[in-house]
Protein backbone atom coordinates (compact mmCIF):
# COMPACT_ATOMS: atom_id res chain seq x y z
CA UNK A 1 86.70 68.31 84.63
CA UNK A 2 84.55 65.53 83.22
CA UNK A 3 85.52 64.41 79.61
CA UNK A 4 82.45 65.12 76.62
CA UNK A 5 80.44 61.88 75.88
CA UNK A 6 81.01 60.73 72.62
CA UNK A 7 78.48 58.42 70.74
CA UNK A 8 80.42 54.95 72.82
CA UNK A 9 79.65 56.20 76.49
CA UNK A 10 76.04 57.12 74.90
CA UNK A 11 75.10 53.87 72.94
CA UNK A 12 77.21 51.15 74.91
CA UNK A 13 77.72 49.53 77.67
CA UNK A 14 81.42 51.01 78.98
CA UNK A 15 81.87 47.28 81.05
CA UNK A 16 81.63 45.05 78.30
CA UNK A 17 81.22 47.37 75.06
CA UNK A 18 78.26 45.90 74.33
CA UNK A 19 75.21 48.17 73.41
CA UNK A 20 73.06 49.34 76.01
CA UNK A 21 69.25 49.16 76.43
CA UNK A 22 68.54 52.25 74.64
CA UNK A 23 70.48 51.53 71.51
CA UNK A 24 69.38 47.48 71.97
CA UNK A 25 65.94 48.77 71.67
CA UNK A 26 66.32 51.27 69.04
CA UNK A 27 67.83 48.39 66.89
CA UNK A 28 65.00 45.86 67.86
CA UNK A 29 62.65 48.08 66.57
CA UNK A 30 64.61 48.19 62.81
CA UNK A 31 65.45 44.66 63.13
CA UNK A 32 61.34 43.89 63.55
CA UNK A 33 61.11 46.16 60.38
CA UNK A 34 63.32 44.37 58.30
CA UNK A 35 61.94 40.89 59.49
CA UNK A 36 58.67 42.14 58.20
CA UNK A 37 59.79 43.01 55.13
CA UNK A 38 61.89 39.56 54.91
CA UNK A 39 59.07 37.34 56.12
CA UNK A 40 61.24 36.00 58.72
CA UNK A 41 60.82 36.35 62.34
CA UNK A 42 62.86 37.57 65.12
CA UNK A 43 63.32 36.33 68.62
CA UNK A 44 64.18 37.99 71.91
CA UNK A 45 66.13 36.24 74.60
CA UNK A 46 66.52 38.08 78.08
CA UNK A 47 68.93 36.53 80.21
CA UNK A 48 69.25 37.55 83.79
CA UNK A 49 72.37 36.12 85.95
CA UNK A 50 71.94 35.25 89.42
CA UNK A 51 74.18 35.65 92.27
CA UNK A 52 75.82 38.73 91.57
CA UNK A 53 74.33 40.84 94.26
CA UNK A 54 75.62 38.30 96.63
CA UNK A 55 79.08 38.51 94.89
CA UNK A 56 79.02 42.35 94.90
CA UNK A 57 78.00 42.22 98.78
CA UNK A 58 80.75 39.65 100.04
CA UNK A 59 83.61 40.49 97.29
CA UNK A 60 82.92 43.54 96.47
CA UNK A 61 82.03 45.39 92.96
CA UNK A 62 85.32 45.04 91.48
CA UNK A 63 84.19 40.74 91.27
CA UNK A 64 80.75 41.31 90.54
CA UNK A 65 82.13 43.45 87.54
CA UNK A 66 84.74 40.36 86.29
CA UNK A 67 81.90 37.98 86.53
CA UNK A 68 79.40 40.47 84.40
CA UNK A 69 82.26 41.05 81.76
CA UNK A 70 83.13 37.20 81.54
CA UNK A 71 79.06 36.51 81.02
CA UNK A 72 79.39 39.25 78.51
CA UNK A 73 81.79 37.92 76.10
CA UNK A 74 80.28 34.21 76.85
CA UNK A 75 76.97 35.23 75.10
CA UNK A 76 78.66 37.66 72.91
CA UNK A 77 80.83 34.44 71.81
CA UNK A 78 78.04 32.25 71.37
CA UNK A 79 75.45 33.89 69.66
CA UNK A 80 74.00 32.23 66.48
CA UNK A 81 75.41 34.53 63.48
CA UNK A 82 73.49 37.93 62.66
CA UNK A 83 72.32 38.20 66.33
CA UNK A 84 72.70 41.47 68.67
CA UNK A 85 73.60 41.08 71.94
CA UNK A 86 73.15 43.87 74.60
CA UNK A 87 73.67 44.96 78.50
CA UNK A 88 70.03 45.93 79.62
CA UNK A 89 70.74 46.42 83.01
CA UNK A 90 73.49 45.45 85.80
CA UNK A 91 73.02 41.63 85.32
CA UNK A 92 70.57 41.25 82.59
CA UNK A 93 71.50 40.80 79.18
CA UNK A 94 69.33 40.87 75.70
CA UNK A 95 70.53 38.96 72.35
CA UNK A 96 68.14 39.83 69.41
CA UNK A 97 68.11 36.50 67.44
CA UNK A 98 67.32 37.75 63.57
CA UNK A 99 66.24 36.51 60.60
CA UNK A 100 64.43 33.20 62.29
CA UNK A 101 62.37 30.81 59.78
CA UNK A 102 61.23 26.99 59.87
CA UNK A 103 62.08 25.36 63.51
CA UNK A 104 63.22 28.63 64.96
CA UNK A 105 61.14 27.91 67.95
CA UNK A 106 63.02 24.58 68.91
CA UNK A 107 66.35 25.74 67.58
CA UNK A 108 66.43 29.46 70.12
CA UNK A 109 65.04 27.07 72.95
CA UNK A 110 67.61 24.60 72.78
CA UNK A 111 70.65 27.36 72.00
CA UNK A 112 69.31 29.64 74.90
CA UNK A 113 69.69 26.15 77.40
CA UNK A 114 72.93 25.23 76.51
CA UNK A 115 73.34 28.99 76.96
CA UNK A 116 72.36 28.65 80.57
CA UNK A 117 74.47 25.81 80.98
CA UNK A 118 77.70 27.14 80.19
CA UNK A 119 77.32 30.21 82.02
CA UNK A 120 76.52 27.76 85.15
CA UNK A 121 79.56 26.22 84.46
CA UNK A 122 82.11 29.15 83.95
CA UNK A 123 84.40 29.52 86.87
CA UNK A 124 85.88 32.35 87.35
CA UNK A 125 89.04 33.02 90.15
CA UNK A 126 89.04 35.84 92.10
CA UNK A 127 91.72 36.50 94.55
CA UNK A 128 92.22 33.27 94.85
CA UNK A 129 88.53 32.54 95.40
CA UNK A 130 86.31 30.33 92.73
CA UNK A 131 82.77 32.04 91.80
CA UNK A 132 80.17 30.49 89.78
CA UNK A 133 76.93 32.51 89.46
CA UNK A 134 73.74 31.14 87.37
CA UNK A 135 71.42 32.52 84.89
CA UNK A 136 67.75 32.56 84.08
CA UNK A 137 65.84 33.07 80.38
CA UNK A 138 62.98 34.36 78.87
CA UNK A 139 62.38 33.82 75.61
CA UNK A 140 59.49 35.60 73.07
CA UNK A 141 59.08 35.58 68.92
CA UNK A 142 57.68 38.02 67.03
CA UNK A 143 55.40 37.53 65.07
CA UNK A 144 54.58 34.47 66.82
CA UNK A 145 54.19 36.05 70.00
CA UNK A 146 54.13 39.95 69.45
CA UNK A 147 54.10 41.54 66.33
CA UNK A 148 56.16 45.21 67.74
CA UNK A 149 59.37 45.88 69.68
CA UNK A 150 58.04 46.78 73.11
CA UNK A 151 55.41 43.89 73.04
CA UNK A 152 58.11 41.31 72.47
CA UNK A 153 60.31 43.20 75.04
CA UNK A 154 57.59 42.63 77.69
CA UNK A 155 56.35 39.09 76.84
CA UNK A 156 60.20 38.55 77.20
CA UNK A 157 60.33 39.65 80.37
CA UNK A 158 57.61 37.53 81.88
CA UNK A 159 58.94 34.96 79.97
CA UNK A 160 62.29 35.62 82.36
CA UNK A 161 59.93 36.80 85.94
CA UNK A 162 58.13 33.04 85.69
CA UNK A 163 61.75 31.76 84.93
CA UNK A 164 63.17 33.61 88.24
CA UNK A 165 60.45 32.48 90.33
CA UNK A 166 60.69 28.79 89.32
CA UNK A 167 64.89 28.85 90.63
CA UNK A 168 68.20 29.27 89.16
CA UNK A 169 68.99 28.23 85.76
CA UNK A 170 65.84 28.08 84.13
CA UNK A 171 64.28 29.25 80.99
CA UNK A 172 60.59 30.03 80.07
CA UNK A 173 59.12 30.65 76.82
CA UNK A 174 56.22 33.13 76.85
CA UNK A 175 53.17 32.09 76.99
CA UNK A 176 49.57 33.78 76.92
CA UNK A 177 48.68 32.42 80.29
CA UNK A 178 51.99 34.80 81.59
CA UNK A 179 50.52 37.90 81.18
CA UNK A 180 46.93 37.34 82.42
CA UNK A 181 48.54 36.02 85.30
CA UNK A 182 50.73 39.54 85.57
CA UNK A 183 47.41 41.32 85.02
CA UNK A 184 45.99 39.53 87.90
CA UNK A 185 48.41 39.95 90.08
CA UNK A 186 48.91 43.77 89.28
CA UNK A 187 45.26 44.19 90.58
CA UNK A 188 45.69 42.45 93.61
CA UNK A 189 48.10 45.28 94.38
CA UNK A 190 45.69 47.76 95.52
C-alpha cells in the first residue's frame, strides 16, 4: 500500500531535498515580486551536468544518483547567501540568485564559472571506480533581460542550449541574438 504524499514528496526533490521545478518556479515568481518592489534584480542560473547518462548506462542508476546528490550539495554549498537552489530535472539544476544590484552581471558570471569548475573537478569513487562528470550554464537577469518568471526561465535556457552546443563546461549569458536564432530554427522544422 503506497504511503500519502505529504507536502516534502510534493514540493522537493526526494534525491537531494532540494525543491523541485514546480515549487522553484512558484518561488521565482514571488522572488521577481519582491525584487520589484526592492528595486533590485534577480538572476537565474540553469546548470545542466554532463555525463550522467553515460554513468547511468555503464554503472548503473545507483552512480548516476551519488554523482547528482554530490552536485547537489556542491551548488547548494556554494550559493551566494539569500539564493534558492532547485532540482529541475534529472541532471539540471536552477539557483535563483536574489536581491542583485551594482556589478551583479560580472559578479553571477564569474561565481557561476568557478561553479563549473569545481563541479569538473569533484571526484567521486564508486566501487572502486573514479567519475568526474562536467557541467554547462545559462545564465539570464531580470529586469535586464526579462522582466517575468517564465521569460527569464526561457532566456535561461537558451542561455544553457548555446552553452551545450558549444562543449562541456561552458557557460552562456543570454543574449537577444539566442532567441531569434531559436525562432529560426523552430521554423525550419516544418
Amino acid at each position: 500500500m503506497a504511503r500519502p504524499r505529504g507536502e516534502k514528496d510534493i514540493f522537493f526533490d526526494l534525491l537531494t531535498g532540494l525543491p523541485n521545478r514546480w515549487r522553484f518556479e512558484k518561488r521565482l515568481q514571488q522572488i521577481i515580486v519582491r525584487a520589484e518592489v526592492r528595486e533590485n534584480g534577480v538572476g537565474l542560473v540553469l546548470i545542466d551536468l554532463t555525463g550522467i547518462k553515460q554513468v547511468n548506462a555503464t554503472l548503473g542508476h545507483t552512480a548516476g544518483d551519488a554523482l547528482v546528490k554530490e552536485a547537489a550539495e556542491l551548488i547548494k554549498s556554494h550559493a551566494p547567501a539569500g539564493s534558492l537552489v532547485g532540482r529541475l530535472d534529472g541532471d539540471e539544476f536552477g539557483v535563483l540568485l536574489t536581491d542583485l544590484a551594482g556589478e551583479a552581471v560580472s559578479s553571477s558570471l564569474a561565481w557561476a564559472e568557478k561553479l563549473l569548475t569545481m563541479i569538473h573537478e569533484v571526484e567521486l569513487a564508486y566501487e572502486g571506480r573514479p567519475i568526474r562528470v562536467g557541467a554547462n550554464a545559462g545564465l539570464s537577469f531580470c529586469p535586464l533581460d526579462a522582466d517575468n518568471g517564465p521569460e527569464l526561465f526561457r532566456q535561461a535556457y537558451l542561455a544553457l542550449q548555446t552553452a551545450k552546443k558549444l562543449g562541456s563546461n561552458t557557460l552562456q549569458r543570454f543574449v537577444p541574438m539566442m532567441q531569434t536564432t531559436a525562432w529560426e530554427e523552430f521554423d525550419n522544422l516544418a
